[in-house]
N, C-alpha and C. Protein backbone atom coordinates (compact mmCIF):
# COMPACT_ATOMS: atom_id res chain seq x y z
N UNK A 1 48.11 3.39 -59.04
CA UNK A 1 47.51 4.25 -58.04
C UNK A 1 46.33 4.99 -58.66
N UNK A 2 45.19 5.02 -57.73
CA UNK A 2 44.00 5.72 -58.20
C UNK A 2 43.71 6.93 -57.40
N UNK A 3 43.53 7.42 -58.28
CA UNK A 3 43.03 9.57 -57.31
C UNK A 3 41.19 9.31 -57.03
N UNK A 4 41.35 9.90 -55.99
CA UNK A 4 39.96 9.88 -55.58
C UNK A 4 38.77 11.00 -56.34
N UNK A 5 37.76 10.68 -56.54
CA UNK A 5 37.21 11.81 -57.23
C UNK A 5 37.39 13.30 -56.65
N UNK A 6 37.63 13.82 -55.10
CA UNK A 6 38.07 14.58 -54.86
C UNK A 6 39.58 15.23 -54.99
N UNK A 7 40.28 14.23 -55.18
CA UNK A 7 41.77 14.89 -55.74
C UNK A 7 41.56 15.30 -57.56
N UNK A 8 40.77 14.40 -58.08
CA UNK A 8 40.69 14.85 -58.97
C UNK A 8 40.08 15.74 -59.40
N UNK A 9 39.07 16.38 -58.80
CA UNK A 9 38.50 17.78 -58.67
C UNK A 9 39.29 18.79 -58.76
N UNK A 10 40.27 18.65 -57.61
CA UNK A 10 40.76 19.57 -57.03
C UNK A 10 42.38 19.63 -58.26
N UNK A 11 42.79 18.68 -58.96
CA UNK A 11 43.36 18.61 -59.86
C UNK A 11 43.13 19.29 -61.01
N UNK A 12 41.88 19.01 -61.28
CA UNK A 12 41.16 20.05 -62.33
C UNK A 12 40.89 21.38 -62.19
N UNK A 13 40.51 21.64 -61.18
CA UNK A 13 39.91 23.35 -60.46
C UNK A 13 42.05 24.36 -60.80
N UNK A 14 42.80 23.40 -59.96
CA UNK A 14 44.44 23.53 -60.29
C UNK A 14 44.60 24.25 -61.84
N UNK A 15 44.08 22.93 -62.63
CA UNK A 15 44.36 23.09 -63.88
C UNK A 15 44.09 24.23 -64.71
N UNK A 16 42.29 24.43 -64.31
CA UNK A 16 41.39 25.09 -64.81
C UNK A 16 41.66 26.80 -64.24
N UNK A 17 42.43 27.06 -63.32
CA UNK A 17 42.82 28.06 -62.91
C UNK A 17 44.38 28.64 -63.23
N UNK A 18 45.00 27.57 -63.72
CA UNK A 18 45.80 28.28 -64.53
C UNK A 18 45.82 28.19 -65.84
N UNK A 19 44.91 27.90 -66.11
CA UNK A 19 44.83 27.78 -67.65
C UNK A 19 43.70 29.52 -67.67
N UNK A 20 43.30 29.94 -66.88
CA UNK A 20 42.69 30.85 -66.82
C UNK A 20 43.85 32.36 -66.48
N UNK A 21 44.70 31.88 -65.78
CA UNK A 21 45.84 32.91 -65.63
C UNK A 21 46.26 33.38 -66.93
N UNK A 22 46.71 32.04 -67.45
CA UNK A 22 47.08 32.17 -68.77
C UNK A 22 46.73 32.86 -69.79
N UNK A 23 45.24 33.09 -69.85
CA UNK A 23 44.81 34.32 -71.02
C UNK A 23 44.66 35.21 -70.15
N UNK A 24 44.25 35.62 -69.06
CA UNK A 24 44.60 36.75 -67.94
C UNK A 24 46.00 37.49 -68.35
N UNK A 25 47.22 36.68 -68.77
CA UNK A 25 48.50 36.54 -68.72
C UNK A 25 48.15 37.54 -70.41
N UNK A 26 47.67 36.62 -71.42
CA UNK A 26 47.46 37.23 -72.37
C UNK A 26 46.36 37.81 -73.20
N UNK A 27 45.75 38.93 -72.02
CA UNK A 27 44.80 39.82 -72.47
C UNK A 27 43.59 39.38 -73.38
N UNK A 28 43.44 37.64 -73.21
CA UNK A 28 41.90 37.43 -73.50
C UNK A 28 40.94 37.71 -72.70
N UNK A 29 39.91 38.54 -73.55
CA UNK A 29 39.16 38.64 -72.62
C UNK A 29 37.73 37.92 -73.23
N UNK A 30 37.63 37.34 -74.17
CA UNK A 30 36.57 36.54 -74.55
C UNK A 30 36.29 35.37 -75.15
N UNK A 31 36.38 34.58 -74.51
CA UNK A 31 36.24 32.65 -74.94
C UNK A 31 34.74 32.42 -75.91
N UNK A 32 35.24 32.23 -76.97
CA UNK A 32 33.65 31.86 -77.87
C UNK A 32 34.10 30.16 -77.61
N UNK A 33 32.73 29.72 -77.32
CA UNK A 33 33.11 27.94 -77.56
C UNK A 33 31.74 27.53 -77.94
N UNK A 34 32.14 26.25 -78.58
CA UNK A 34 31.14 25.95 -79.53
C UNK A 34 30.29 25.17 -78.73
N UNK A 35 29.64 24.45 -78.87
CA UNK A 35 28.16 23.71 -77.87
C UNK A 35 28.64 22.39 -77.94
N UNK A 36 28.08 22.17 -79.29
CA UNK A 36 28.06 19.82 -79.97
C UNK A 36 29.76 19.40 -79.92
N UNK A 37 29.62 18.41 -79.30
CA UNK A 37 30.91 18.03 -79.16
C UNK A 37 32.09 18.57 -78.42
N UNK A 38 31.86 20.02 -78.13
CA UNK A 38 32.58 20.80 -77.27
C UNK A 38 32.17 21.19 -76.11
N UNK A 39 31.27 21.82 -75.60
CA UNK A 39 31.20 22.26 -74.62
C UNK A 39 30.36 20.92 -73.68
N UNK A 40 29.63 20.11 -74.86
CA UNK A 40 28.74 18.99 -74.46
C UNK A 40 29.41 17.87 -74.78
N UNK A 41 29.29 16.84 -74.41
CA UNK A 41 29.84 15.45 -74.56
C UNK A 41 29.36 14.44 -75.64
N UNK A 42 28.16 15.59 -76.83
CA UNK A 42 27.67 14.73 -77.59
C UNK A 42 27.41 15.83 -79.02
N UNK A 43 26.81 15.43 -80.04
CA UNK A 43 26.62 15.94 -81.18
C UNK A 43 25.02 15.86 -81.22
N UNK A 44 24.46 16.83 -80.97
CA UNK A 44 22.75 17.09 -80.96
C UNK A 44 22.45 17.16 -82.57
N UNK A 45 23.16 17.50 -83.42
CA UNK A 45 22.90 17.61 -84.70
C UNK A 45 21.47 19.00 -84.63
N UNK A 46 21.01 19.43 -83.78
CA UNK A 46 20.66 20.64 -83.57
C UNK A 46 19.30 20.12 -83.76
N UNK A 47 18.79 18.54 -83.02
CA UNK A 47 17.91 17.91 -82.87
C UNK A 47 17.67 17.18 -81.78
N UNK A 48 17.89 17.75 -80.34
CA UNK A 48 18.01 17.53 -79.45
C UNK A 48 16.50 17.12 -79.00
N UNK A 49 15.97 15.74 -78.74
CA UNK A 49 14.25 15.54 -78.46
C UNK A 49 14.67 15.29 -76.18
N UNK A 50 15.81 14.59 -75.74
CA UNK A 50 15.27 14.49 -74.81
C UNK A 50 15.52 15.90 -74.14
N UNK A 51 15.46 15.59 -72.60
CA UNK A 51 15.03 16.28 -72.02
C UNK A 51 16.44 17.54 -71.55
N UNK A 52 15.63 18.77 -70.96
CA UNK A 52 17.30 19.85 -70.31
C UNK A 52 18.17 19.02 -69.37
N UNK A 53 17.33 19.07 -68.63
CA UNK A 53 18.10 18.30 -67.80
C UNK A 53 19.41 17.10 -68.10
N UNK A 54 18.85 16.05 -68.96
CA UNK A 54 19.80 15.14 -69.73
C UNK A 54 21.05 15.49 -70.28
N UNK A 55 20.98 16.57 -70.97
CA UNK A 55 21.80 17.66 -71.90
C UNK A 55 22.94 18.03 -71.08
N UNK A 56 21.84 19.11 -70.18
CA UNK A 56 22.87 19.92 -68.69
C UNK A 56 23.98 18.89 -68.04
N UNK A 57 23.28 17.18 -68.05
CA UNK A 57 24.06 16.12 -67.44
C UNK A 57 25.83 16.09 -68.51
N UNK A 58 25.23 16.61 -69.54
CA UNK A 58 26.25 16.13 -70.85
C UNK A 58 27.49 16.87 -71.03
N UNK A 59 27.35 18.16 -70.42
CA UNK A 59 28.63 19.30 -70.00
C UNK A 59 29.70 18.99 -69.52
N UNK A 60 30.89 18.93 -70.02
CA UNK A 60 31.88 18.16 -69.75
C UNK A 60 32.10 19.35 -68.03
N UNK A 61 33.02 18.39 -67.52
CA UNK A 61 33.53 18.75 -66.36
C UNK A 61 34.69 20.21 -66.52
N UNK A 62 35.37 19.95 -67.44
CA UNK A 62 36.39 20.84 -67.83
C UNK A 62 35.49 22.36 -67.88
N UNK A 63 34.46 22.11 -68.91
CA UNK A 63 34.14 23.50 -68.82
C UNK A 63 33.12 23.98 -67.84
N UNK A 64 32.94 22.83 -66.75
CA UNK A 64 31.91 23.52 -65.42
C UNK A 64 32.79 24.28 -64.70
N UNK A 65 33.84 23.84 -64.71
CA UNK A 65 34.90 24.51 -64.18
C UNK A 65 35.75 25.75 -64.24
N UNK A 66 35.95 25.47 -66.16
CA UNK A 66 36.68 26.79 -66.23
C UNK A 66 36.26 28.26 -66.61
N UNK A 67 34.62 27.67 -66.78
CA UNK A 67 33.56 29.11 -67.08
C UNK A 67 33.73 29.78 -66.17
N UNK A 68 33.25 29.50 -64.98
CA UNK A 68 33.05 30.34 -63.80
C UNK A 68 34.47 31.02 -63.26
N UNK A 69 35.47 30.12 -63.61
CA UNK A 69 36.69 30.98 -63.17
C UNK A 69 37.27 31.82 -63.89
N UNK A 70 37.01 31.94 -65.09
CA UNK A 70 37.03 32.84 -66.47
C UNK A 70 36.03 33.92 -66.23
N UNK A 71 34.98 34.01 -65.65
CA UNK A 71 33.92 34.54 -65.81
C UNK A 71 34.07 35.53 -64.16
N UNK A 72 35.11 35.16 -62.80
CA UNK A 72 35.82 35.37 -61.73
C UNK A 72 36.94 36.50 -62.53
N UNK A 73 37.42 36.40 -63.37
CA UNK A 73 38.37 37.31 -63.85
C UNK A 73 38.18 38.14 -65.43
N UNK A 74 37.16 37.91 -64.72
CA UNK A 74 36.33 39.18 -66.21
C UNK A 74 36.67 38.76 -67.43
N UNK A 75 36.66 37.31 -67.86
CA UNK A 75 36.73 36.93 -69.33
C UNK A 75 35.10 36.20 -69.44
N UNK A 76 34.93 36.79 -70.65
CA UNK A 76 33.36 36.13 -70.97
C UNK A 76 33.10 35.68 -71.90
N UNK A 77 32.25 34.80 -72.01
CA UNK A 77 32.11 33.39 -73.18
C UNK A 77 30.68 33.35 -73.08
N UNK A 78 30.95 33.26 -74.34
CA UNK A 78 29.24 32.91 -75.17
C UNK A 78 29.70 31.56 -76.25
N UNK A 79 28.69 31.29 -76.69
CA UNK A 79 28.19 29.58 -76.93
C UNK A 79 28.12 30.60 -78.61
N UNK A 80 29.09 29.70 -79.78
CA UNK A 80 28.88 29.84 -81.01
C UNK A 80 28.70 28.48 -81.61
N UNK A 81 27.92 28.43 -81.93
CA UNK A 81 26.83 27.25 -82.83
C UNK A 81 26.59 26.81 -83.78
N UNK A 82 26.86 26.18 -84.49
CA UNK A 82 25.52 25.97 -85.74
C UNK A 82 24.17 25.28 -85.71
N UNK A 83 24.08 25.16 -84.45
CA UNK A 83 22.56 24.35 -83.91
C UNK A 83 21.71 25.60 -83.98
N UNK A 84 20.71 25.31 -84.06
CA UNK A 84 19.77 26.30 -84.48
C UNK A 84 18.91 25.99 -82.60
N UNK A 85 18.96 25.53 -81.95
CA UNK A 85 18.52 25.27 -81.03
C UNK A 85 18.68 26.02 -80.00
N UNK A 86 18.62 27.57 -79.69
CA UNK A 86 19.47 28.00 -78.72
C UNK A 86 18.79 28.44 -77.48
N UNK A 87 17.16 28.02 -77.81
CA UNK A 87 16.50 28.15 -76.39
C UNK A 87 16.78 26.84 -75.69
N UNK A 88 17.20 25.78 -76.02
CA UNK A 88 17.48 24.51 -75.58
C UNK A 88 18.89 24.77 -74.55
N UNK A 89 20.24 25.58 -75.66
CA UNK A 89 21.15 25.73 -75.32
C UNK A 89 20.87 26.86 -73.71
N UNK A 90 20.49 27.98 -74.13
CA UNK A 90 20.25 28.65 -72.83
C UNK A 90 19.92 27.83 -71.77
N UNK A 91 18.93 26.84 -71.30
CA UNK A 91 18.30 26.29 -70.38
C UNK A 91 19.50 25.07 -70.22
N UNK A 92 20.52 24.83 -70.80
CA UNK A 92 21.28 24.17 -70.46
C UNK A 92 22.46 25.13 -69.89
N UNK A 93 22.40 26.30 -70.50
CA UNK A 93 23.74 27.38 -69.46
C UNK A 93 22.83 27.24 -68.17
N UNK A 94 22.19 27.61 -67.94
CA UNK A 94 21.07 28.35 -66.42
C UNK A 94 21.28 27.38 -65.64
N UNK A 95 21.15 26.05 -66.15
CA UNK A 95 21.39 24.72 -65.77
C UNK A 95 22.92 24.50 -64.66
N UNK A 96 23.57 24.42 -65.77
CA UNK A 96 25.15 23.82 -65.82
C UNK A 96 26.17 25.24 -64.72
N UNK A 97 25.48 26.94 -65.19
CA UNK A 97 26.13 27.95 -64.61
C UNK A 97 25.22 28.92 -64.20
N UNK A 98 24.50 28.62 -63.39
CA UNK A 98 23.50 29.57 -62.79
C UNK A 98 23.72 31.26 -62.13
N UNK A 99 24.61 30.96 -61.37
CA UNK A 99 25.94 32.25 -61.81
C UNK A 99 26.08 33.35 -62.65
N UNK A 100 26.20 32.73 -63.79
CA UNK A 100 26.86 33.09 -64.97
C UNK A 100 26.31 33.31 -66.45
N UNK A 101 25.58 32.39 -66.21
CA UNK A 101 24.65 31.91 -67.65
C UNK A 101 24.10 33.11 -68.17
N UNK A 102 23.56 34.29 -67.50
CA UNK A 102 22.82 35.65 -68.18
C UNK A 102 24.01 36.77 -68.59
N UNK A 103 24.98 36.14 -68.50
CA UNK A 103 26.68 37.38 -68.97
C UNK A 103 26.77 36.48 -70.58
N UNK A 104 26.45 35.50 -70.90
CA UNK A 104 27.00 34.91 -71.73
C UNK A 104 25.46 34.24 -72.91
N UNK A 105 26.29 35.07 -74.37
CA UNK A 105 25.71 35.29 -75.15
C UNK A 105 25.85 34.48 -75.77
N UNK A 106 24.27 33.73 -76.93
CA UNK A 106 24.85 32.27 -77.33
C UNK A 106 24.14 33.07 -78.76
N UNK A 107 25.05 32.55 -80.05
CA UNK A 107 25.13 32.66 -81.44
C UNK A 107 24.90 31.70 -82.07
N UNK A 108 23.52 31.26 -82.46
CA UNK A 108 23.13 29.81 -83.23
C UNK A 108 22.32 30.45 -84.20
N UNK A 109 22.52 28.77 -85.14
CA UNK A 109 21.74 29.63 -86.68
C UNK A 109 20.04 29.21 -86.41
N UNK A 110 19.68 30.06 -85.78
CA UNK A 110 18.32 30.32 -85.16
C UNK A 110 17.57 31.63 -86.01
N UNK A 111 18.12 32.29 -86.33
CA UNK A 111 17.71 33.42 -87.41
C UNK A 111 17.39 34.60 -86.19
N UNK A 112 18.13 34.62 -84.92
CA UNK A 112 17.38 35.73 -83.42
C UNK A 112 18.66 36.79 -83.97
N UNK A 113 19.62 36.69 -84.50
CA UNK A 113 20.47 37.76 -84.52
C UNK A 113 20.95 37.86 -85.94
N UNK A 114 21.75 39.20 -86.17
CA UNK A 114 22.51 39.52 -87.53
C UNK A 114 23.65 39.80 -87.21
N UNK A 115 24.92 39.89 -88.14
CA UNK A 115 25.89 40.97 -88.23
C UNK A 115 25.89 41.85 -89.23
N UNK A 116 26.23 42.86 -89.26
CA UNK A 116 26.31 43.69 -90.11
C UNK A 116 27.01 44.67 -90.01
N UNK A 117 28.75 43.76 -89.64
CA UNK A 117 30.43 44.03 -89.48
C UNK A 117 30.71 43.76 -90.83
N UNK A 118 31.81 44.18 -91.41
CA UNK A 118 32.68 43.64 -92.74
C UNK A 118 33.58 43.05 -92.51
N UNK A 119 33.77 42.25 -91.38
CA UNK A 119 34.34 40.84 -90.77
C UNK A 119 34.21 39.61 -91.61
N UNK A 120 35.04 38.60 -91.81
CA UNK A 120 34.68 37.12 -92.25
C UNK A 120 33.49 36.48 -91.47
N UNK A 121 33.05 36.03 -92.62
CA UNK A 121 31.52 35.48 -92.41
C UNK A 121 31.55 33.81 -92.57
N UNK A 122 32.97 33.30 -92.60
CA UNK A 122 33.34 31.97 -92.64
C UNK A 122 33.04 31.32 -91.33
N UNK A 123 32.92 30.46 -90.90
CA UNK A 123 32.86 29.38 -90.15
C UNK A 123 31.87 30.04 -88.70
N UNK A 124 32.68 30.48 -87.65
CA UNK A 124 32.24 30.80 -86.02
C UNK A 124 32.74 32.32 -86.31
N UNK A 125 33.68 32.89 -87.32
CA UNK A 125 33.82 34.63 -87.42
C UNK A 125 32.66 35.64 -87.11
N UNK A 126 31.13 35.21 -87.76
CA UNK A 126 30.68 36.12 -87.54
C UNK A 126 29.71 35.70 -86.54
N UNK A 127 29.75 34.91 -85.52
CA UNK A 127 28.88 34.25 -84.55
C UNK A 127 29.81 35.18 -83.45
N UNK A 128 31.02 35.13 -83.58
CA UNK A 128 31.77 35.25 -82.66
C UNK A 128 31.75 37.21 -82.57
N UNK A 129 31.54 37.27 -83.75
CA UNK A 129 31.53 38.81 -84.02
C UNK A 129 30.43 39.81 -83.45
N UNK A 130 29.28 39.00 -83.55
CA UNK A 130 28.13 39.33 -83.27
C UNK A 130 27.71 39.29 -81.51
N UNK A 131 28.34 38.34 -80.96
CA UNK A 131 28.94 38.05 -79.39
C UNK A 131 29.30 38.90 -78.95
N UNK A 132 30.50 39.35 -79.27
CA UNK A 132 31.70 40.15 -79.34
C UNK A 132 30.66 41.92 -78.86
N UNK A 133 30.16 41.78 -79.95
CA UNK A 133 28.92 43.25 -80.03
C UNK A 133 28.14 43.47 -78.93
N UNK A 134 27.41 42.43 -78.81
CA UNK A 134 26.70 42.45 -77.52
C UNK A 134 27.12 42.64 -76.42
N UNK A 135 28.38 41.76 -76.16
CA UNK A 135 28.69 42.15 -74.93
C UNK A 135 29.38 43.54 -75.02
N UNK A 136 30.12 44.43 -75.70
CA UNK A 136 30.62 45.29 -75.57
C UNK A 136 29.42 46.65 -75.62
N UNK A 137 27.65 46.28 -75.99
CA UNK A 137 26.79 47.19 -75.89
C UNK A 137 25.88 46.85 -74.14
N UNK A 138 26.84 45.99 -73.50
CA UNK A 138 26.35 45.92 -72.07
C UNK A 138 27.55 46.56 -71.27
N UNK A 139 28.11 47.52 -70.60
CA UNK A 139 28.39 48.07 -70.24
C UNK A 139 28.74 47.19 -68.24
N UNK A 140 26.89 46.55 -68.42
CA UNK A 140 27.13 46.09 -66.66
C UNK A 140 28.28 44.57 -66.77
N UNK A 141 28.00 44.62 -68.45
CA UNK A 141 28.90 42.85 -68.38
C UNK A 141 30.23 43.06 -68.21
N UNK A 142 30.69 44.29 -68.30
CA UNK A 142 32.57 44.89 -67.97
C UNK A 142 33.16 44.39 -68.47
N UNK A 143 32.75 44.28 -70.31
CA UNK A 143 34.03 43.95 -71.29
C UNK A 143 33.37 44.96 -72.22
N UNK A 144 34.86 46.23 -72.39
CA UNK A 144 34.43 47.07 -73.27
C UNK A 144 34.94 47.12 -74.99
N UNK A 145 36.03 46.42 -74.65
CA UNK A 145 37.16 46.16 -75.88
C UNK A 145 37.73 44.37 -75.85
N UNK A 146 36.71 44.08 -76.74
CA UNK A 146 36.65 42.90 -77.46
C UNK A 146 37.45 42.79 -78.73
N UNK A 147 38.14 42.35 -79.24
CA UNK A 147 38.48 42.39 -80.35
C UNK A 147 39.36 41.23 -80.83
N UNK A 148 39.88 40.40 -82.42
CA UNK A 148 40.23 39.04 -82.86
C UNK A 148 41.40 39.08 -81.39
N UNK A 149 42.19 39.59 -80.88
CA UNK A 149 43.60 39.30 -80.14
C UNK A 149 43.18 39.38 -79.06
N UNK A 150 42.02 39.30 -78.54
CA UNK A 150 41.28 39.33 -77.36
C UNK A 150 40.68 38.08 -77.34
N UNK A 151 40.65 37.79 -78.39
CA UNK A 151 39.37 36.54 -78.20
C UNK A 151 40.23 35.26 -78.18
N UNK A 152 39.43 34.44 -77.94
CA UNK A 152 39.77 33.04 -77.99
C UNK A 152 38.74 31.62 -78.27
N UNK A 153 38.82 31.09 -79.56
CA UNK A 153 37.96 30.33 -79.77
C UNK A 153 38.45 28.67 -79.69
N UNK A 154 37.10 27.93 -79.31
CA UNK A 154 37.26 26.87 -78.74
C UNK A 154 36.59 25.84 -79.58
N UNK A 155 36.68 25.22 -80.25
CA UNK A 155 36.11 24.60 -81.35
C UNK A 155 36.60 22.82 -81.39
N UNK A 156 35.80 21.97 -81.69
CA UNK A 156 36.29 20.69 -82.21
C UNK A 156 36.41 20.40 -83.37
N UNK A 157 36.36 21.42 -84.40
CA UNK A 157 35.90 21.59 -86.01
C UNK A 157 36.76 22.21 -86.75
N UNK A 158 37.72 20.99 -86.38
CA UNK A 158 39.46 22.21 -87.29
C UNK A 158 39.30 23.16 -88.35
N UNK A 159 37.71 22.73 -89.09
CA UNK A 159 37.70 23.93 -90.87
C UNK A 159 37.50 25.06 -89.55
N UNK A 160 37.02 25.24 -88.16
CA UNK A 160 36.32 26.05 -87.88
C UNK A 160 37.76 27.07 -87.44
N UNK A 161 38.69 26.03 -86.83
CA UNK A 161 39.55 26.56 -86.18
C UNK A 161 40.85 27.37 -87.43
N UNK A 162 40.61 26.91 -88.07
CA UNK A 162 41.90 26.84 -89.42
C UNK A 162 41.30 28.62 -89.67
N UNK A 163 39.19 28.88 -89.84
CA UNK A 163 39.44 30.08 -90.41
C UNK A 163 39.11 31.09 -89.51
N UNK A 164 39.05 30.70 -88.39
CA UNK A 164 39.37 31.46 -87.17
C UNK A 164 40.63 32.30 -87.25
N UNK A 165 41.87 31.36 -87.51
CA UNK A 165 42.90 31.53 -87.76
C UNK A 165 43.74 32.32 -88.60
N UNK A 166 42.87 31.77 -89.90
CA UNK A 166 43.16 32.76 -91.43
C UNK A 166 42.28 34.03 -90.88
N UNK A 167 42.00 34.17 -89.79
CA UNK A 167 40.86 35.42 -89.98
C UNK A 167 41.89 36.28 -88.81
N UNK A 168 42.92 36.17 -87.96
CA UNK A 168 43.51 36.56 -87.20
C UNK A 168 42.94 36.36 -85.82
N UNK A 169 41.94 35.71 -85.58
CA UNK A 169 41.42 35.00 -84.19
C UNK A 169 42.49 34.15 -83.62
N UNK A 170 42.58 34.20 -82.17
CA UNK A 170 43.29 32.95 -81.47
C UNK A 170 42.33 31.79 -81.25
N UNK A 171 42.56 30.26 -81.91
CA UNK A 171 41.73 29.33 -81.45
C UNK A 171 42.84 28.00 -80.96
N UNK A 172 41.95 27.44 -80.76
CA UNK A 172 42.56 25.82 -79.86
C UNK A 172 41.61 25.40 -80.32
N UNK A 173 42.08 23.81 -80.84
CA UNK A 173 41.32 22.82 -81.24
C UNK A 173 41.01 21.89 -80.08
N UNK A 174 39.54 21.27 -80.21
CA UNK A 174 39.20 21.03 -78.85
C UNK A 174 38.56 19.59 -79.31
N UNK A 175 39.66 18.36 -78.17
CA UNK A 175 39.76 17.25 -79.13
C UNK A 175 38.73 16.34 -78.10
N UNK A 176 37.67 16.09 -78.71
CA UNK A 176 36.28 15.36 -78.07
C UNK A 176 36.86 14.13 -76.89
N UNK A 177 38.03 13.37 -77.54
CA UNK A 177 38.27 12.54 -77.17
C UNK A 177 39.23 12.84 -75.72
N UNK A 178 40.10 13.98 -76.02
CA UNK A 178 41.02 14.01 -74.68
C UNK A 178 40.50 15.57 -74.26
N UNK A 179 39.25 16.05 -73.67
CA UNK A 179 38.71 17.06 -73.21
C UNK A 179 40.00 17.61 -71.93
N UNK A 180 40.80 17.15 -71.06
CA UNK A 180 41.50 18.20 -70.23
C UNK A 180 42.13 18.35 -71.77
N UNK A 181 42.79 17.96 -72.44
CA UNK A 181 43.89 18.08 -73.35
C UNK A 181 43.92 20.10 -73.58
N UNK A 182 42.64 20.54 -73.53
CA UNK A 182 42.49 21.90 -73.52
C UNK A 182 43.02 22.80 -72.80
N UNK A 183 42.70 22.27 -71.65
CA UNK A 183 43.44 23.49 -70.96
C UNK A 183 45.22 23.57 -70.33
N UNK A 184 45.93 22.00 -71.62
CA UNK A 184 47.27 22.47 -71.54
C UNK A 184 48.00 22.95 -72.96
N UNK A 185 46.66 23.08 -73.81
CA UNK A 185 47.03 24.01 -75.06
C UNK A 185 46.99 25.06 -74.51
N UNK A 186 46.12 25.68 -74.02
CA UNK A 186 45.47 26.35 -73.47
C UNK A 186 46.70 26.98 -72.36
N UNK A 187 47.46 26.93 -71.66
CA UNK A 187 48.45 27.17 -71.39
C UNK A 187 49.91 26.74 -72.41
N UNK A 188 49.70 26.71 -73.40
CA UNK A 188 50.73 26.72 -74.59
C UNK A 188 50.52 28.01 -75.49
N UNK A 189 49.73 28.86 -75.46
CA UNK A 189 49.30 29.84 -76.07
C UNK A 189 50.82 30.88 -75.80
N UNK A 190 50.63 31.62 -77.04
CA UNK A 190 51.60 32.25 -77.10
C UNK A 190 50.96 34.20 -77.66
């Protein structure tokens, strides 16, 4: 038996909404996720030549979905990187979440931001840290208390996720190959 692309929508939107209860459930209030391979369906190597548009095409379905409904219950996500590319990345949020895209802060090694927390500076810690800052110095974005047991990181880069981990962050490993696979870790959270 085959599901029609509309059941399967509507399967996913299901999914994607309780997988959103779920950190609702446990007081996340901020999803860092990474771009290459995660949030996108490919690895830019932070050398992306074609075009936005192409890119914007490359956004997996999972997360067209579960931004905006995360973003419906006051959890907010910004894009942590190691692409140095992040005017590329923006024009692919504006793209993909038009909505949404100006609540959500993107952290690439672009040299546009610092930290200067005494936080771990390992892997997505201080991308995520620096996120974390911003949104809590916007007041209209209505997240005032950010913090590691608040957050939730989304990564395909187990060193990334492992020192997320050692660092007291909540992460989920985010497996390129089985993309829903996320949002029933993602309701396995404890």
């Amino acid at each position: 038996m085959t599901t029609t692309p509309a059941a399967h929508d509507k399967g996913l939107e299901r999914k994607c909404s309780d997988a959103v209860e779920k950190l609702v459930d446990l007081n996340i209030n901020f999803l860092a996720i990474d771009f290459d391979q995660t949030m996108v369906d490919v690895h830019t190597g932070g050398r992306w030549q074609d075009t936005i548009p192409e890119l914007a095409n490359r956004v997996r379905p999972v997360f067209r979905t579960l931004v905006p409904l995360a973003a419906r219950r006051n959890i907010r996500v910004a894009i942590v990187t190691f692409s140095p590319q992040t005017k590329h990345i923006r024009e692919v949020l504006e793209t993909a979440f038009p909505t949404v895209a100006g609540m959500m802060p993107i952290r690439g090694n672009d040299r546009s931001w610092t930290y200067e927390g005494s936080g771990m500076r390992l892997g997505k810690q201080e991308h995520m840290a620096s996120a974390a800052e911003e949104l809590m110095a916007e007041p209209r974005l209505g997240v005032t208390d950010v913090r590691k047991d608040t957050t939730l990181l989304i990564d395909d880069d187990p060193r990334n996720i492992r020192k997320g981990l050692k660092d007291g962050t909540r992460a989920v490993w985010f497996n390129p190959r089985d993309p829903n696979r996320l949002l029933d870790d993602i309701l396995l959270l404890k």
